[in-house]
Protein backbone atom coordinates (compact mmCIF):
# COMPACT_ATOMS: atom_id res chain seq x y z
CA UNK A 1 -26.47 -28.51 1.17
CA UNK A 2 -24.35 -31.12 -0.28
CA UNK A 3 -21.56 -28.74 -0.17
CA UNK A 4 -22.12 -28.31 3.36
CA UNK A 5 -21.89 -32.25 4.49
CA UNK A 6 -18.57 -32.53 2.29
CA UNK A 7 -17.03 -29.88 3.83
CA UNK A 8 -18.39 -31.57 7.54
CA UNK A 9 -17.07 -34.67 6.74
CA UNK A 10 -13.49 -33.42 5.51
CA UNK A 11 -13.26 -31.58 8.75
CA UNK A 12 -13.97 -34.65 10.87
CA UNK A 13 -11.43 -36.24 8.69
CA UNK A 14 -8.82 -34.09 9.20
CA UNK A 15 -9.43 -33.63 12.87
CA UNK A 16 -9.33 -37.45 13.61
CA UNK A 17 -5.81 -37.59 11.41
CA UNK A 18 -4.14 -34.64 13.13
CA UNK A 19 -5.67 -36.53 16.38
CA UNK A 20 -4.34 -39.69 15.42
CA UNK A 21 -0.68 -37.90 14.67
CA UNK A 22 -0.50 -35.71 17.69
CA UNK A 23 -0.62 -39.16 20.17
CA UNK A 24 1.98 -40.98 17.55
CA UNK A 25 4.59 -38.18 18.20
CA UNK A 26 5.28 -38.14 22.10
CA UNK A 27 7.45 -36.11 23.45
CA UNK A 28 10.11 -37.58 25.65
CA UNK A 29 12.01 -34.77 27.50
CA UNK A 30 14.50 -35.10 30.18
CA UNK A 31 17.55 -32.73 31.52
CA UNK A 32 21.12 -32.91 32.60
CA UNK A 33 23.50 -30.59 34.68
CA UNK A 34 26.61 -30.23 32.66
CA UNK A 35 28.71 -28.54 35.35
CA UNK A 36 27.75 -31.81 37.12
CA UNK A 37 29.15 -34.00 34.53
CA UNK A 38 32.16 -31.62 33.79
CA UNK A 39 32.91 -31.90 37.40
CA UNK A 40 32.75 -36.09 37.51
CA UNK A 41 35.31 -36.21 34.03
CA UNK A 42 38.71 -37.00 35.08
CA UNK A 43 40.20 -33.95 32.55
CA UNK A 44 38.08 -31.68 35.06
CA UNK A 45 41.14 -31.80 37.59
CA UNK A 46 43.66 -30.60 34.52
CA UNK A 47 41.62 -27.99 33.70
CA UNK A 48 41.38 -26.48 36.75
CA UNK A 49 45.33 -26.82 37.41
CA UNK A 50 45.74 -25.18 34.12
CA UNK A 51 43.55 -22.30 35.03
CA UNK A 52 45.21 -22.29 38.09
CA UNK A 53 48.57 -22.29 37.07
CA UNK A 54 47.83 -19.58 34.14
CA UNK A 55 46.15 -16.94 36.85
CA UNK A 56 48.80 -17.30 39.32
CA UNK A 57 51.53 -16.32 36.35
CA UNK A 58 49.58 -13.61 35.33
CA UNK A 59 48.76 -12.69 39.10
CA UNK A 60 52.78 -13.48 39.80
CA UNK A 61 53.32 -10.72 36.71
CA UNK A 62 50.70 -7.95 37.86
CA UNK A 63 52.65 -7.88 41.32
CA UNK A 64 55.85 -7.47 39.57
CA UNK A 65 54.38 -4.66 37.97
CA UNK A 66 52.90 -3.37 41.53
CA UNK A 67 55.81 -3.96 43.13
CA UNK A 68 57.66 -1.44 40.49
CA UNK A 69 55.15 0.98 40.46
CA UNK A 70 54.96 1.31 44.82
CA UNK A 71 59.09 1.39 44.32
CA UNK A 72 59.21 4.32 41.84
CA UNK A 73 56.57 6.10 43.68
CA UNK A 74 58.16 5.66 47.58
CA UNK A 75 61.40 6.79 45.75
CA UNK A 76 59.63 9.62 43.94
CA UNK A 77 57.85 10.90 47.31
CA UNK A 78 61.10 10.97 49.06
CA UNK A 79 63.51 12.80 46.36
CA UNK A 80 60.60 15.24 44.95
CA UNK A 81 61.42 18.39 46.84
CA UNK A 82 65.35 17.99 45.68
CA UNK A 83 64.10 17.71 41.32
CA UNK A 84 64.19 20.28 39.22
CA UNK A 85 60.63 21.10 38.31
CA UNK A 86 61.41 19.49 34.54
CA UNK A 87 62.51 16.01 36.39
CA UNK A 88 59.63 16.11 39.03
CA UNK A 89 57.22 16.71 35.91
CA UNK A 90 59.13 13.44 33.86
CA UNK A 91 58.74 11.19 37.33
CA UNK A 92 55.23 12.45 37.54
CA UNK A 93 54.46 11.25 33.68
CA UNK A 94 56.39 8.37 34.10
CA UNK A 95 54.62 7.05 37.39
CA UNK A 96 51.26 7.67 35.81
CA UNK A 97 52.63 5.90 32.64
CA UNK A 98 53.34 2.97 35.03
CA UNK A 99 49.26 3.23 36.81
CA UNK A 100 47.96 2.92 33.34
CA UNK A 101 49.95 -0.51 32.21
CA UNK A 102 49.22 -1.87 34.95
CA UNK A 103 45.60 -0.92 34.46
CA UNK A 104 45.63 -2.60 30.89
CA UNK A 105 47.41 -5.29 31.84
CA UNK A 106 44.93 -6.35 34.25
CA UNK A 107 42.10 -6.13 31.87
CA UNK A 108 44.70 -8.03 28.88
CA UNK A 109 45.12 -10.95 31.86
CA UNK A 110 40.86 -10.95 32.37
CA UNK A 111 40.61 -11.24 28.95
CA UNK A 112 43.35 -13.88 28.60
CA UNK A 113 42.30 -16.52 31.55
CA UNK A 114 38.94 -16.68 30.07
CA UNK A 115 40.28 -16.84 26.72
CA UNK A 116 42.37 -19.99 28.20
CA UNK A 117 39.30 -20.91 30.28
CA UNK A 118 37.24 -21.64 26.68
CA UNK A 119 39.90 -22.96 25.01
CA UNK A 120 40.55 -25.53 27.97
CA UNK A 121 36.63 -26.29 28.44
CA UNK A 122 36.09 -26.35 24.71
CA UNK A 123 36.53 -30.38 24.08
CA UNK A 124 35.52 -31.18 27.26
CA UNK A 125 32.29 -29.54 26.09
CA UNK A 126 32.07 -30.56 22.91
CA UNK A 127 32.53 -34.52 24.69
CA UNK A 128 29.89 -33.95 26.73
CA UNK A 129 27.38 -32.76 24.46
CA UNK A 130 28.28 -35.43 21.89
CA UNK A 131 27.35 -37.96 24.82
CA UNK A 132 24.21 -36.04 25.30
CA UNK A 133 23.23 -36.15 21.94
CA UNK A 134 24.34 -39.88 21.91
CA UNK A 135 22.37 -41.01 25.08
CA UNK A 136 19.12 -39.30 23.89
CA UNK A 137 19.09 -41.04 20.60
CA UNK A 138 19.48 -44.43 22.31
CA UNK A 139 16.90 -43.31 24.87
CA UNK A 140 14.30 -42.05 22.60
CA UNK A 141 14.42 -38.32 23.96
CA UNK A 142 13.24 -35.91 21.97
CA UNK A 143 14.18 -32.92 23.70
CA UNK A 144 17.13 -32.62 27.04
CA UNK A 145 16.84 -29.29 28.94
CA UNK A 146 19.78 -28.25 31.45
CA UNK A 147 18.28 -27.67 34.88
CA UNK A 148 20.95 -24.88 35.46
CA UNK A 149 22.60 -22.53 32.92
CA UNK A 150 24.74 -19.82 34.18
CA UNK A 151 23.15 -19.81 37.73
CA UNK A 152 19.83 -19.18 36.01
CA UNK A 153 17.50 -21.84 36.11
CA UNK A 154 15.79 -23.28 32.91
CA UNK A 155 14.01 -25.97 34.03
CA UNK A 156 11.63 -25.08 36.76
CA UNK A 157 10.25 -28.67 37.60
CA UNK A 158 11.22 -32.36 36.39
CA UNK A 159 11.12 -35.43 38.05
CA UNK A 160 14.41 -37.30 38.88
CA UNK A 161 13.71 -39.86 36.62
CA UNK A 162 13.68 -37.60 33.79
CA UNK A 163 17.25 -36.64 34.35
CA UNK A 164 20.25 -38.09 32.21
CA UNK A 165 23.09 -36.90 33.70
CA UNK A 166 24.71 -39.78 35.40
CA UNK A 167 23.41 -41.71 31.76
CA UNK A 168 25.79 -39.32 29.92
CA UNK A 169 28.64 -39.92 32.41
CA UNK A 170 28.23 -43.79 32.24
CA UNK A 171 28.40 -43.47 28.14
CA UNK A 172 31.34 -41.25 28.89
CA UNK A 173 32.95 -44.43 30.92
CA UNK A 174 33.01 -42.18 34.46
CA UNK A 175 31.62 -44.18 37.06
CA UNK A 176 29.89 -42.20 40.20
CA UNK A 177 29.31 -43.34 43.77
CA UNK A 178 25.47 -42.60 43.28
């Protein structure tokens, strides 16, 4: 029996500290939109004319390529009744030699603007989460969703007040007209 009341009154004991430590560690949680902030830094402009400027070379390229391929076809159409069968066969090779670089190089220049694309967004990133992390310490957050990541949606319901963004953009020195 006294076995029984010792164990009782360590189980009230422990309930009443794991009580009394669940309401001493609240939760704080709030969310940002990154792309929002991204969008509001002044580097945002730069890396979009970057971007820019490295698709339309690659874009300025791939029609060069085009342009070669439609040229040594229209020429091939209208000389391939005069070849000798060995020649018509060599054209033939070489056209669909053409059709396949220009195939790779359009998956090389996919790969290579997003390649660019990370390696431009990369510090801006890195800025912005630093702020993040910055303006939740000083806040006393204890966890910061994003309300959007990738189109999908993470957080399905917050209040306004609970959202940090235009905090991390005033840490970051970018004033908005909000």
């Amino acid at each position: 029996m006294k076995l029984i009341k010792v164990f009782l009154t360590l189980s009230a004991l422990c309930l009443v500290a794991v009580a009394t430590n669940a309401q001493s560690t609240s939760l704080k949680i709030g969310y940002t939109n990154v792309d929002y902030i991204l969008s509001k830094l002044p580097e945002a402009k730069q890396i979009e004319t970057e971007l820019k400027t490295h698709e339309e070379q690659l874009g300025a390229q791939l029609q060069a390529k085009m342009k070669e391929f439609e040229e040594k076809y229209k020429t091939f159409m209208e000389t391939q009744e005069t070849l000798t069968p060995v020649v018509r066969n060599d054209k033939q090779n070489e056209l669909q030699t053409l059709q396949t670089n220009i195939q790779k190089f359009q998956q090389e220049a996919e790969k290579s603007l997003q390649q660019k694309q990370v390696e431009l967004l990369k510090p801006a990133y890195e800025k912005i989460q630093n702020s993040i992390d910055q303006v939740a310490k000083e806040n006393g957050f204890t966890h910061i969703f994003s309300n959007d990541a990738g189109g999908v949606p993470i957080l399905l319901y917050a209040t306004e007040q609970d959202d940090i963004s235009n905090l991390v953009l005033a840490n970051l020195g970018v004033t908005t007209a909000e």
